[in-house]
N, C-alpha and C. Protein backbone atom coordinates (compact mmCIF):
# COMPACT_ATOMS: atom_id res chain seq x y z
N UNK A 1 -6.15 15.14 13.06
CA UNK A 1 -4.95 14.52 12.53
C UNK A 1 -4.46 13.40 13.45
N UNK A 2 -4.81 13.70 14.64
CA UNK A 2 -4.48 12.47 15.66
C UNK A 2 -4.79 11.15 15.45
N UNK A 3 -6.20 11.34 14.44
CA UNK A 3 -6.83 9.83 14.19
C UNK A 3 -5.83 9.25 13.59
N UNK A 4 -5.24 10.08 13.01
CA UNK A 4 -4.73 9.34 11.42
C UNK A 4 -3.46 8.12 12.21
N UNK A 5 -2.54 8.51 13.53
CA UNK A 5 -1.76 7.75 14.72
C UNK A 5 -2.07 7.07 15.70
N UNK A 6 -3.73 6.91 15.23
CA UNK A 6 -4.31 6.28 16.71
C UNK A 6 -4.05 4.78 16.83
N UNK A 7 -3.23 4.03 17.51
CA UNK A 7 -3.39 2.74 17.54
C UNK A 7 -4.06 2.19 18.34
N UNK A 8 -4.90 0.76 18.10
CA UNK A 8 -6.08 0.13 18.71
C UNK A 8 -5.37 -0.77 18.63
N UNK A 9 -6.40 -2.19 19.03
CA UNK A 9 -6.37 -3.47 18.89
C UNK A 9 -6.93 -3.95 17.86
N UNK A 10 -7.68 -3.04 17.24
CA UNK A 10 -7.52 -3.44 15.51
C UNK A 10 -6.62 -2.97 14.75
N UNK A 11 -6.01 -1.91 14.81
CA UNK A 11 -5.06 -1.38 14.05
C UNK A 11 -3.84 -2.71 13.98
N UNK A 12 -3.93 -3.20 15.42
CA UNK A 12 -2.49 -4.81 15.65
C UNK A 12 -2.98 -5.70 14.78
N UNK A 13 -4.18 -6.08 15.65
CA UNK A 13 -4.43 -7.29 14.43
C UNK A 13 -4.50 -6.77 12.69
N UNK A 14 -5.25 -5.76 12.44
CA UNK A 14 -5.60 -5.74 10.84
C UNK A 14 -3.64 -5.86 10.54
N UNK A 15 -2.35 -4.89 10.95
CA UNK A 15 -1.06 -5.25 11.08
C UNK A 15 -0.58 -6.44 10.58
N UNK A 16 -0.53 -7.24 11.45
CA UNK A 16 -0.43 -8.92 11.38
C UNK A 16 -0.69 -9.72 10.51
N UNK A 17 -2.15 -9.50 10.02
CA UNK A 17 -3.33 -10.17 9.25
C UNK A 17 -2.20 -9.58 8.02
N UNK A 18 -2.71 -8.27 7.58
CA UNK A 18 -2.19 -7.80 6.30
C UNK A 18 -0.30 -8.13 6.42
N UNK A 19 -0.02 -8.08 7.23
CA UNK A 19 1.96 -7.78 6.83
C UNK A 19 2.15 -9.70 6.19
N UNK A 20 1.02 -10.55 6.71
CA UNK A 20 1.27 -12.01 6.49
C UNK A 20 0.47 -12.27 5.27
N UNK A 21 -0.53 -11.71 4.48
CA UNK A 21 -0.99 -11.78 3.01
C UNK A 21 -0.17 -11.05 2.36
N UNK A 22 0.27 -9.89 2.73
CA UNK A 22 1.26 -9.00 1.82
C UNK A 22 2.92 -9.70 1.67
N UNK A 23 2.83 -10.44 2.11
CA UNK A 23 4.26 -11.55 2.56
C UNK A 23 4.08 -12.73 1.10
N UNK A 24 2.63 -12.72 1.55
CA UNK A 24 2.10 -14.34 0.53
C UNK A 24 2.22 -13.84 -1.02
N UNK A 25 1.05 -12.58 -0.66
CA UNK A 25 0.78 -12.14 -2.50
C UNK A 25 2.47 -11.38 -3.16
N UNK A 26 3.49 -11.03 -2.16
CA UNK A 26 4.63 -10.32 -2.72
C UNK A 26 5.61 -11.65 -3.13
N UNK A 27 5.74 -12.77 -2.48
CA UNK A 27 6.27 -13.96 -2.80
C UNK A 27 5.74 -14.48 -3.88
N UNK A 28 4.39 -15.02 -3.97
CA UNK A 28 3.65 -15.74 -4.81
C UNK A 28 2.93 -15.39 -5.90
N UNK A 29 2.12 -14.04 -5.78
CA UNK A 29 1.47 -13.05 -6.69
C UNK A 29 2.16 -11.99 -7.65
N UNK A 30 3.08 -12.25 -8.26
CA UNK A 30 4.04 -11.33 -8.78
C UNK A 30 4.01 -11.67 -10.15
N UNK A 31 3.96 -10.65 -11.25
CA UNK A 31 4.29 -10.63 -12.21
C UNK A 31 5.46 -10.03 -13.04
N UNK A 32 6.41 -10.98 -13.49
CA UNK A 32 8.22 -9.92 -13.98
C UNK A 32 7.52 -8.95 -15.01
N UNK A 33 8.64 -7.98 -14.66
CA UNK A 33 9.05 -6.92 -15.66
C UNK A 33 10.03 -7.49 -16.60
N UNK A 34 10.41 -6.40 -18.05
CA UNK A 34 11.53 -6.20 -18.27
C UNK A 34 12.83 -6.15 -17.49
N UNK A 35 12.41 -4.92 -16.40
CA UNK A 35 13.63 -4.47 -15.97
C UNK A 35 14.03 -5.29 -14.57
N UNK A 36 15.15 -5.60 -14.85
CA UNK A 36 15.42 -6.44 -13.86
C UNK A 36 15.29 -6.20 -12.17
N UNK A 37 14.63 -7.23 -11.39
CA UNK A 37 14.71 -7.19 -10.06
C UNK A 37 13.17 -5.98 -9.87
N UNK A 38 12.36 -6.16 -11.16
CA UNK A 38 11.46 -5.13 -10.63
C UNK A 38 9.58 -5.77 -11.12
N UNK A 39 8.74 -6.48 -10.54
CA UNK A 39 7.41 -6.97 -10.89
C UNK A 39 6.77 -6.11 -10.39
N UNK A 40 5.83 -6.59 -11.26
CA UNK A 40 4.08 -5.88 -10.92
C UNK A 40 3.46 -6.96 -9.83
N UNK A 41 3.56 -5.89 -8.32
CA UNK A 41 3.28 -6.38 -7.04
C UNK A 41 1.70 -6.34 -6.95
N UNK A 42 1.16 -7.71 -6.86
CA UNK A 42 -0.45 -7.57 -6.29
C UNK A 42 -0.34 -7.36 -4.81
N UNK A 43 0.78 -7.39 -4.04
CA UNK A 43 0.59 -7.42 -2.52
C UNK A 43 0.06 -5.64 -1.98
N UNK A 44 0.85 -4.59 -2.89
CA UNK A 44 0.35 -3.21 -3.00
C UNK A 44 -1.29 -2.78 -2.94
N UNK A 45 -1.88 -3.38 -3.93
CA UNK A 45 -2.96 -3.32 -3.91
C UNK A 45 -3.63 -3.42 -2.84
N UNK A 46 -3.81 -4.96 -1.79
CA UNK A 46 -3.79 -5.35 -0.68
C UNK A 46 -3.14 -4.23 0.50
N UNK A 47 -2.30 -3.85 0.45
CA UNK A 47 -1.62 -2.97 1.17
C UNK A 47 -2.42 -1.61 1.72
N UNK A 48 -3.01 -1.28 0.06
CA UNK A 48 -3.56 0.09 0.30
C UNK A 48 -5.14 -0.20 0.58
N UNK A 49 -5.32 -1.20 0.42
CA UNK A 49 -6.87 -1.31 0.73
C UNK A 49 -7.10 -1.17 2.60
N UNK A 50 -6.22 -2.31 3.24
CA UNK A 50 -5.45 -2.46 4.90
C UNK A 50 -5.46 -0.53 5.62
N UNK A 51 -4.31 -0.03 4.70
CA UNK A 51 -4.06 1.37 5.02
C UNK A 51 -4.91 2.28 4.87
N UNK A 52 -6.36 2.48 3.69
CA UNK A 52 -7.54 3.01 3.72
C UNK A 52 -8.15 2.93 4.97
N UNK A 53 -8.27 1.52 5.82
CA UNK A 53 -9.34 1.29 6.19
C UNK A 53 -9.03 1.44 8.24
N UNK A 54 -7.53 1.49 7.72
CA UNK A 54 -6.66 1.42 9.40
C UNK A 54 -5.82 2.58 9.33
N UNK A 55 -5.27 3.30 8.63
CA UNK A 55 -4.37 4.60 8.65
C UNK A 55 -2.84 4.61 8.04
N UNK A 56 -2.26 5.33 8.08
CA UNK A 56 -0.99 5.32 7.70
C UNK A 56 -0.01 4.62 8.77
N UNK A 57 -0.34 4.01 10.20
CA UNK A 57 0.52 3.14 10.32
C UNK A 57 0.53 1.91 10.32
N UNK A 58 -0.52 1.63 10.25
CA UNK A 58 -1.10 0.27 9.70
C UNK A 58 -0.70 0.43 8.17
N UNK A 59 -0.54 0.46 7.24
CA UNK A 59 -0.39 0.39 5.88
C UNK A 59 1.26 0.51 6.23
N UNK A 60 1.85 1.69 6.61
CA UNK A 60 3.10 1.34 6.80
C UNK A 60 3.65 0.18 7.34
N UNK A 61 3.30 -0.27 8.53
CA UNK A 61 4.15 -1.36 9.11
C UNK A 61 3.94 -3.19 8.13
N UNK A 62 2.55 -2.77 7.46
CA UNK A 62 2.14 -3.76 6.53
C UNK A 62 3.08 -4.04 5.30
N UNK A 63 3.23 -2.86 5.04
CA UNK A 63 4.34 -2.72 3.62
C UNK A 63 5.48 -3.36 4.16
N UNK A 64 6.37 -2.83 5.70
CA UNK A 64 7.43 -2.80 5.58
C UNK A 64 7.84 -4.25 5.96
N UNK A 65 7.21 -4.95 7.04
CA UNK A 65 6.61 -5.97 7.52
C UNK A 65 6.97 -7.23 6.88
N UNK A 66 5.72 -6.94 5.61
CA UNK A 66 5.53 -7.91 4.97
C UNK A 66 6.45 -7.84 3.78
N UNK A 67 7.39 -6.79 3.24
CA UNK A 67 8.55 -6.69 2.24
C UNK A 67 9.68 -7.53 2.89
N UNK A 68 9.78 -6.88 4.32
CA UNK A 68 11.06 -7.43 4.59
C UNK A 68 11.31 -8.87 4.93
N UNK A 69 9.89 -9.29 5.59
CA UNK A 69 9.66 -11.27 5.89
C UNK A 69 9.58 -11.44 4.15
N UNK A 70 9.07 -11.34 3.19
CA UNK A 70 9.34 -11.74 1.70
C UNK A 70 10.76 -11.59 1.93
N UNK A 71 11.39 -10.63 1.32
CA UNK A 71 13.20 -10.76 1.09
C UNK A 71 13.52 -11.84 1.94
N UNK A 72 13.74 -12.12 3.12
CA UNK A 72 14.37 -12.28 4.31
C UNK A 72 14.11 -13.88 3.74
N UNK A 73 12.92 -14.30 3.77
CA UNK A 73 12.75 -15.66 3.18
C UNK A 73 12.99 -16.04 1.98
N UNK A 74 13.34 -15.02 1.01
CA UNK A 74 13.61 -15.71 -0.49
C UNK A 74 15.06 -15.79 -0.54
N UNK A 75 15.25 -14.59 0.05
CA UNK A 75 16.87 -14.25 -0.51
C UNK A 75 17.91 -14.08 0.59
N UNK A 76 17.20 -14.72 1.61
CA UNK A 76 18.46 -14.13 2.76
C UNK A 76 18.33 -12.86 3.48
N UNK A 77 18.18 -12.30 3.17
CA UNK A 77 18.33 -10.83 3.91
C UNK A 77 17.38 -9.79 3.19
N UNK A 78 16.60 -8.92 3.51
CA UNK A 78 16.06 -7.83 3.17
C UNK A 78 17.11 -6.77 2.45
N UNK A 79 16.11 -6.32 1.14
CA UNK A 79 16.67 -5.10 0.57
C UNK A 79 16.48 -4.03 1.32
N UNK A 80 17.09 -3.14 2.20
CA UNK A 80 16.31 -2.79 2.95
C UNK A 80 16.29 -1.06 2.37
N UNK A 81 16.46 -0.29 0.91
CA UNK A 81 15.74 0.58 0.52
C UNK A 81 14.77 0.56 0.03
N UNK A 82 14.13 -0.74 -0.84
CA UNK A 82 13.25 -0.75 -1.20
C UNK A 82 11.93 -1.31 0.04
N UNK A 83 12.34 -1.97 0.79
CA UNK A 83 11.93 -1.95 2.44
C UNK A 83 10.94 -1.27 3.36
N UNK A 84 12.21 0.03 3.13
CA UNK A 84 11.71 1.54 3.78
C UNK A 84 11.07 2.07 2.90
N UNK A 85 10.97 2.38 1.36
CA UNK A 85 10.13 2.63 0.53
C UNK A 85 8.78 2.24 0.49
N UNK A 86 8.63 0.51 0.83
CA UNK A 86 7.88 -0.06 0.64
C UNK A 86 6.81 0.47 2.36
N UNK A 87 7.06 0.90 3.58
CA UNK A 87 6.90 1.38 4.40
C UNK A 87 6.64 2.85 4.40
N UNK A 88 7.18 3.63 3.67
CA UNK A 88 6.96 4.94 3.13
C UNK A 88 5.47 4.97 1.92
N UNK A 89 5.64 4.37 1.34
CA UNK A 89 4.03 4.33 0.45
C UNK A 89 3.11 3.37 1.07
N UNK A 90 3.44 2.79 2.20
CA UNK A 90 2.16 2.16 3.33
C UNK A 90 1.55 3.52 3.98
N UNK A 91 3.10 4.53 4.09
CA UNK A 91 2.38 5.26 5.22
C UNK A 91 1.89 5.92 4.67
N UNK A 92 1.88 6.76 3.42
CA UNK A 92 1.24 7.63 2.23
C UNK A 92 -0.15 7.27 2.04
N UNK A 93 -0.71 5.69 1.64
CA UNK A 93 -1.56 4.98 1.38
C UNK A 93 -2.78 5.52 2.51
N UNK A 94 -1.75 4.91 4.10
CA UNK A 94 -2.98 5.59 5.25
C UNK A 94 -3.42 6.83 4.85
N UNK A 95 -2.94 7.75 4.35
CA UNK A 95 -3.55 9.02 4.48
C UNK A 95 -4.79 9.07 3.69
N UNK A 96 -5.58 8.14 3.06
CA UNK A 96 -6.84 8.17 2.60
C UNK A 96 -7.58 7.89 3.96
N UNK A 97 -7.58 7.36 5.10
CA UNK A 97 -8.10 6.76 6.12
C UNK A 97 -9.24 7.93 6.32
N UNK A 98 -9.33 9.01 6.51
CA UNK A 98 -9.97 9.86 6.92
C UNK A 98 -10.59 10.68 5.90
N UNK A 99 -10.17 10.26 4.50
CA UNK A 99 -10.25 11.30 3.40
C UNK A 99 -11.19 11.00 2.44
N UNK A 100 -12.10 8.96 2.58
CA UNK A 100 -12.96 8.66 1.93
C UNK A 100 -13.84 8.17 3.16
N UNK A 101 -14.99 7.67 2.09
CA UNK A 101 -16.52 7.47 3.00
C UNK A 101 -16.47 6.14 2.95
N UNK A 102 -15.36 4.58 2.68
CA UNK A 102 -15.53 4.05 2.86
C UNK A 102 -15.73 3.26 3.69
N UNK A 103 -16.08 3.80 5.03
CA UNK A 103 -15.91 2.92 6.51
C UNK A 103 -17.78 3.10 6.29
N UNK A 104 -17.90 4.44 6.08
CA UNK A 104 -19.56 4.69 6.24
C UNK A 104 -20.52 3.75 5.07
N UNK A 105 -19.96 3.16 4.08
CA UNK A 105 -20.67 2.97 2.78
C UNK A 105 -20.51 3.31 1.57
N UNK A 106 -19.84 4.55 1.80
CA UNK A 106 -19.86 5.04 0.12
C UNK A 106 -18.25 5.31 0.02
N UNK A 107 -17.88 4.87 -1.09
CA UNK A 107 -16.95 5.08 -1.75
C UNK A 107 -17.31 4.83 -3.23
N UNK A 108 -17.60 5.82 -3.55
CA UNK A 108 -17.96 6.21 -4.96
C UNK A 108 -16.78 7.26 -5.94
N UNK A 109 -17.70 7.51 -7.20
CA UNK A 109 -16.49 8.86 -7.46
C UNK A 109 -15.41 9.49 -7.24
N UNK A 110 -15.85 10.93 -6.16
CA UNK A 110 -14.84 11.48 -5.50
C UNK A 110 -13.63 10.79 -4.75
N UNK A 111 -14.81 9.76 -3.84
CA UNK A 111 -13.59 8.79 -2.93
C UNK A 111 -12.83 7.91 -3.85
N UNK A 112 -13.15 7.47 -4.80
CA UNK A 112 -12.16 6.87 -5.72
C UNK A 112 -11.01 7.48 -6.03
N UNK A 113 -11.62 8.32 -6.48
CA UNK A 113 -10.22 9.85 -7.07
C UNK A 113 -10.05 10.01 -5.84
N UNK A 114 -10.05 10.61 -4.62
CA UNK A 114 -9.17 11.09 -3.84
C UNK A 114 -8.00 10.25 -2.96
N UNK A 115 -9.22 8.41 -3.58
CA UNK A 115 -7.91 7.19 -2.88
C UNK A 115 -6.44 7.45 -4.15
N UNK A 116 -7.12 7.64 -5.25
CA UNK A 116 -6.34 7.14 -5.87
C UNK A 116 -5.35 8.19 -6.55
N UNK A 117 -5.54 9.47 -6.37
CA UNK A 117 -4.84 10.91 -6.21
C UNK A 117 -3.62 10.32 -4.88
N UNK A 118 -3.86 9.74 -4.12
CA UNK A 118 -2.88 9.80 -3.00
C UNK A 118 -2.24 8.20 -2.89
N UNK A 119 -2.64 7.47 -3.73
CA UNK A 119 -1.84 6.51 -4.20
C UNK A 119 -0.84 6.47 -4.99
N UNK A 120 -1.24 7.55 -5.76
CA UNK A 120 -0.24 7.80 -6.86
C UNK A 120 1.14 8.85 -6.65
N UNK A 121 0.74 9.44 -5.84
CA UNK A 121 1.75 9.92 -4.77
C UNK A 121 2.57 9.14 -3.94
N UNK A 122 2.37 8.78 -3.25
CA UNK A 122 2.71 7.52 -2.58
C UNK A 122 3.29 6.71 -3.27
N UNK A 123 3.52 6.02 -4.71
CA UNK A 123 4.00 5.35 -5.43
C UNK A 123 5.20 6.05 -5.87
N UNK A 124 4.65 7.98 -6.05
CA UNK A 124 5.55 8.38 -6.74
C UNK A 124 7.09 8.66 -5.74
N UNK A 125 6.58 9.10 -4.08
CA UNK A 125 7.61 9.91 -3.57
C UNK A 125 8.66 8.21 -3.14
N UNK A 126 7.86 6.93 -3.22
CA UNK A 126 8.56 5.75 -2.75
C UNK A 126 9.17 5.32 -3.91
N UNK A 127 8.53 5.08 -4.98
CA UNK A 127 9.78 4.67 -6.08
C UNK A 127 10.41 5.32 -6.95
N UNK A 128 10.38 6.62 -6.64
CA UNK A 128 11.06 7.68 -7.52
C UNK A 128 11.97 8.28 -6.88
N UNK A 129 11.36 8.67 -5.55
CA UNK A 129 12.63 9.11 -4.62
C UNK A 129 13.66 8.77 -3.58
N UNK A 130 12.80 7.72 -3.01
CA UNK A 130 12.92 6.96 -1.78
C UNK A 130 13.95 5.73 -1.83
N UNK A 131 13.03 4.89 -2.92
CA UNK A 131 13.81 3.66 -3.79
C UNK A 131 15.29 4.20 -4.16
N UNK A 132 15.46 4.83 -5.14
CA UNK A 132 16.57 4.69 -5.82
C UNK A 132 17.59 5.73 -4.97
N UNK A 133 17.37 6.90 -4.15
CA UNK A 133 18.18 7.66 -2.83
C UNK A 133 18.66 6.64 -2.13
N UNK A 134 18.18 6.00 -1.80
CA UNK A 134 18.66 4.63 -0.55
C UNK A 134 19.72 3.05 -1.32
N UNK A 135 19.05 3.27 -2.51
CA UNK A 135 19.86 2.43 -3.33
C UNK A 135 21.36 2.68 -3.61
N UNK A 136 21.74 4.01 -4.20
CA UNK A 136 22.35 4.66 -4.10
C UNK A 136 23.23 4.70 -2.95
N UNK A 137 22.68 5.45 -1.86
CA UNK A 137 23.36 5.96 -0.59
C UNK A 137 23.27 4.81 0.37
N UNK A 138 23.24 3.88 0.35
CA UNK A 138 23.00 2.08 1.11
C UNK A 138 24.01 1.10 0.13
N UNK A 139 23.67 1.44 -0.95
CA UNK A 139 24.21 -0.06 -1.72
C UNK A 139 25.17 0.48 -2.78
N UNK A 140 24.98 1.56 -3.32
CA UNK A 140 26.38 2.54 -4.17
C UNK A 140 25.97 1.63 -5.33
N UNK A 141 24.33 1.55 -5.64
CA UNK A 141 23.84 1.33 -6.99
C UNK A 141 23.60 2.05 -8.37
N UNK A 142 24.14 1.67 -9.27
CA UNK A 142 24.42 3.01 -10.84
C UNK A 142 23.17 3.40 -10.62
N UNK A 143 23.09 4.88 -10.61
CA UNK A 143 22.07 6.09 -10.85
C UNK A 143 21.00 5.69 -11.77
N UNK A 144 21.40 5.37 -13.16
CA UNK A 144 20.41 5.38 -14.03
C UNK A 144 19.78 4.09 -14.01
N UNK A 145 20.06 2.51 -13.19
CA UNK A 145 19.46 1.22 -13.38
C UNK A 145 18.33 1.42 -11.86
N UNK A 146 18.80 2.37 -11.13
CA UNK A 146 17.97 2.40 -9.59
C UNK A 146 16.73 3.46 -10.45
N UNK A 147 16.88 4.46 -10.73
CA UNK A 147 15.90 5.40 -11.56
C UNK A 147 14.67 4.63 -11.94
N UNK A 148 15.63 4.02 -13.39
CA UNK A 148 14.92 3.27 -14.58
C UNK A 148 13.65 2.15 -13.52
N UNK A 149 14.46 1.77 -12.69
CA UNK A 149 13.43 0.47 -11.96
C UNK A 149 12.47 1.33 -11.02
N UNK A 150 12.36 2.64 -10.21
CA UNK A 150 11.76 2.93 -9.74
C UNK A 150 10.56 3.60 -10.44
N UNK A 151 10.77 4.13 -11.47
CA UNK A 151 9.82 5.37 -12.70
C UNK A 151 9.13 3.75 -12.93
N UNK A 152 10.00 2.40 -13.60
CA UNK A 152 8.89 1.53 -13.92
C UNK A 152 7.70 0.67 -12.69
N UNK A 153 8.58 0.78 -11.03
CA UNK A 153 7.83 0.12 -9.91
C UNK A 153 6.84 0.94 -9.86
N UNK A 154 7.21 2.48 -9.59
CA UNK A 154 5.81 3.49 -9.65
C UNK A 154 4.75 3.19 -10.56
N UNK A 155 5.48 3.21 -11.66
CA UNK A 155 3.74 2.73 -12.66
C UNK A 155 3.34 1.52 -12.47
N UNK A 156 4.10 0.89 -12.12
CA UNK A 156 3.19 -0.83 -11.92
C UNK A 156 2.42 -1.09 -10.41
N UNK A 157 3.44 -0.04 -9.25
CA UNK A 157 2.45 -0.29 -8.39
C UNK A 157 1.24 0.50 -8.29
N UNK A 158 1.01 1.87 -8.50
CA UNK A 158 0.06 2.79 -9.01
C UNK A 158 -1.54 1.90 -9.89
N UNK A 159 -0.84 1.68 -10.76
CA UNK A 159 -1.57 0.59 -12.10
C UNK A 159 -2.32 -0.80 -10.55
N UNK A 160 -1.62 -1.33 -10.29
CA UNK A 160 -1.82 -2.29 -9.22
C UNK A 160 -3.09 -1.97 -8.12
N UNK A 161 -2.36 -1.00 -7.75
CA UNK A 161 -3.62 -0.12 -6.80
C UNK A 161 -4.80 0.46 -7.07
N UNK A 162 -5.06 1.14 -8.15
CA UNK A 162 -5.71 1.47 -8.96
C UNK A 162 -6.75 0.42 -9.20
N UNK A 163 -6.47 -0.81 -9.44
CA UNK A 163 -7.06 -1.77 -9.85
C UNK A 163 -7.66 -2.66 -8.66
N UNK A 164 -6.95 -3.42 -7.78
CA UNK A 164 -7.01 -4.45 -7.16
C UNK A 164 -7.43 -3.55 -5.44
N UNK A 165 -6.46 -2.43 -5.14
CA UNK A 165 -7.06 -1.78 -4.17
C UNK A 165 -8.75 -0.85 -4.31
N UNK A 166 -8.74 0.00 -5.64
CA UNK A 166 -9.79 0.43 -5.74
C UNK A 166 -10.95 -0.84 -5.43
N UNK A 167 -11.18 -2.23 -6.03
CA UNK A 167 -12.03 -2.94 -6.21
C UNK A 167 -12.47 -3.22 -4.86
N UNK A 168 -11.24 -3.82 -3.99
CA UNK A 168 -11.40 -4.25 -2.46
C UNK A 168 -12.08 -2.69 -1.71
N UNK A 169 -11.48 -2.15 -2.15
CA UNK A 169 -12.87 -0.73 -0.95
C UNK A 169 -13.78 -0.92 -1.39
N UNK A 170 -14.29 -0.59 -2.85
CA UNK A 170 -15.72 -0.53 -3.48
C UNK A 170 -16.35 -1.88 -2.62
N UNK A 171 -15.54 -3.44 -2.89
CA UNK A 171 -16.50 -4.44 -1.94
C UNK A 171 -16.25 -4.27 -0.91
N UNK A 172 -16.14 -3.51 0.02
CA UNK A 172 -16.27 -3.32 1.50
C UNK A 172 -16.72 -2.15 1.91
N UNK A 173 -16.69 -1.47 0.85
CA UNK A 173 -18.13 0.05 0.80
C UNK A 173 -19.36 -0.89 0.72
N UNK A 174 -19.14 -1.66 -0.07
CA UNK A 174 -20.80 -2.08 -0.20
C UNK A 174 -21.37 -3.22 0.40
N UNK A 175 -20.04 -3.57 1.72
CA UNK A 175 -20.80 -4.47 2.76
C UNK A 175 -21.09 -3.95 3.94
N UNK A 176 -21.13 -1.94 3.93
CA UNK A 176 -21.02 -1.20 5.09
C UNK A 176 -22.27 -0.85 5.04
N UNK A 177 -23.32 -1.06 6.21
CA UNK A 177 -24.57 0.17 6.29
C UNK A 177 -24.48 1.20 6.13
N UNK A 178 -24.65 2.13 5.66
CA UNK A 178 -24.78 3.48 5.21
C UNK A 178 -26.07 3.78 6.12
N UNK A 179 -25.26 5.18 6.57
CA UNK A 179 -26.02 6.26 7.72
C UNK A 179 -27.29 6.59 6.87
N UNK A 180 -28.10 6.33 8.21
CA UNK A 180 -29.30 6.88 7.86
C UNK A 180 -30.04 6.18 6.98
N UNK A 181 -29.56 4.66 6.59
CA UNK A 181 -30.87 4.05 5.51
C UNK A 181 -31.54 2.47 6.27
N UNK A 182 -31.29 2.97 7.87
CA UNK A 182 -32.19 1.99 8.90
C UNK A 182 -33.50 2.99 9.40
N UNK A 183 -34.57 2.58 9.34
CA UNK A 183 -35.55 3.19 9.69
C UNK A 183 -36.01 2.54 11.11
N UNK A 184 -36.44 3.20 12.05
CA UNK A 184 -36.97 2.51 13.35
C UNK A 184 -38.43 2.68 13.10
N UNK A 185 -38.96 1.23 12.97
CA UNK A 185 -40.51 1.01 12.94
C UNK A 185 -41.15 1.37 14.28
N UNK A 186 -42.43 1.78 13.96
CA UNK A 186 -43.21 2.34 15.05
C UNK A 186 -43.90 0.63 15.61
């Protein structure tokens, strides 16, 4: 379990790298909803691919990072429940780090489902619980408009990940050597 907290000098840089694309694609890559103040984020996707491949604090500090330099530059100041949310399903995201074969090569099947079993979690405990608790208890936002936007951010970022994160492991499963298929010539 220690791995899952280990920080390196890749864990900083991959950090950096990702909190400054997740900045770009959450500014620039966005598609509106209905419900107000709430898009379908491609920067998520990106997010969880970072947090697969570096852990849950790398995916966390990426989320939170790169949410709060977005707000901070569009609007002045960071939302800062959806923020910590957005830092809370980074850190959820890491927890695939150890749980698929994509560092080795394979991320197939199982590792698909088990990224994406814990993405969907992660979507659920940040915009269902996290989001609209802090909205609420931070900003004294009506119950049912913080809800309504989190039940719809969960499915769009879920849907997001699903899609755009699953794809990015599969191409970086399949730019990994896989154990055991180098032979040493005599």
């Amino acid at each position: 379990m220690k791995d899952y907290f280990k920080v390196t000098t890749k864990t900083i840089v991959a950090t950096g790298l990702g909190a400054a694309l997740f900045m770009l694609l959450f500014m620039y890559v966005k598609v509106p909803s209905p419900i107000p103040e709430t898009s379908l984020q491609t920067a998520y996707g990106l997010g969880a691919f970072f947090a697969a491949l570096f852990g849950p604090i790398a995916g966390a500090l990426i989320a939170f990072i790169g949410h709060a330099l977005s707000d901070a530059v569009q609007y002045g100041s960071p939302w800062w429940s959806w923020v910590i949310a957005s830092g809370v399903c980074g850190a959820i995201y890491g927890l695939a780090y150890k749980r698929t074969g994509v560092k080795e090569g394979n991320f197939k099947g199982k590792d698909i489902l088990v990224f994406n079993v814990i993405q969907v979690i992660g979507n659920v405990v940040a915009w269902v619980i996290v989001a609209p608790v802090l909205d609420i208890l931070i900003y004294k936002e009506p119950v049912n408009l913080v809800f309504t936007q989190g039940v719809v951010a969960a499915g769009m970022n879920a849907v997001t990940v699903a899609i755009i994160g699953t794809l990015l492991l599969v191409a970086y499963a399949a730019t990994r050597t896989k154990k055991g298929s180098l032979d040493k010539e005599a």
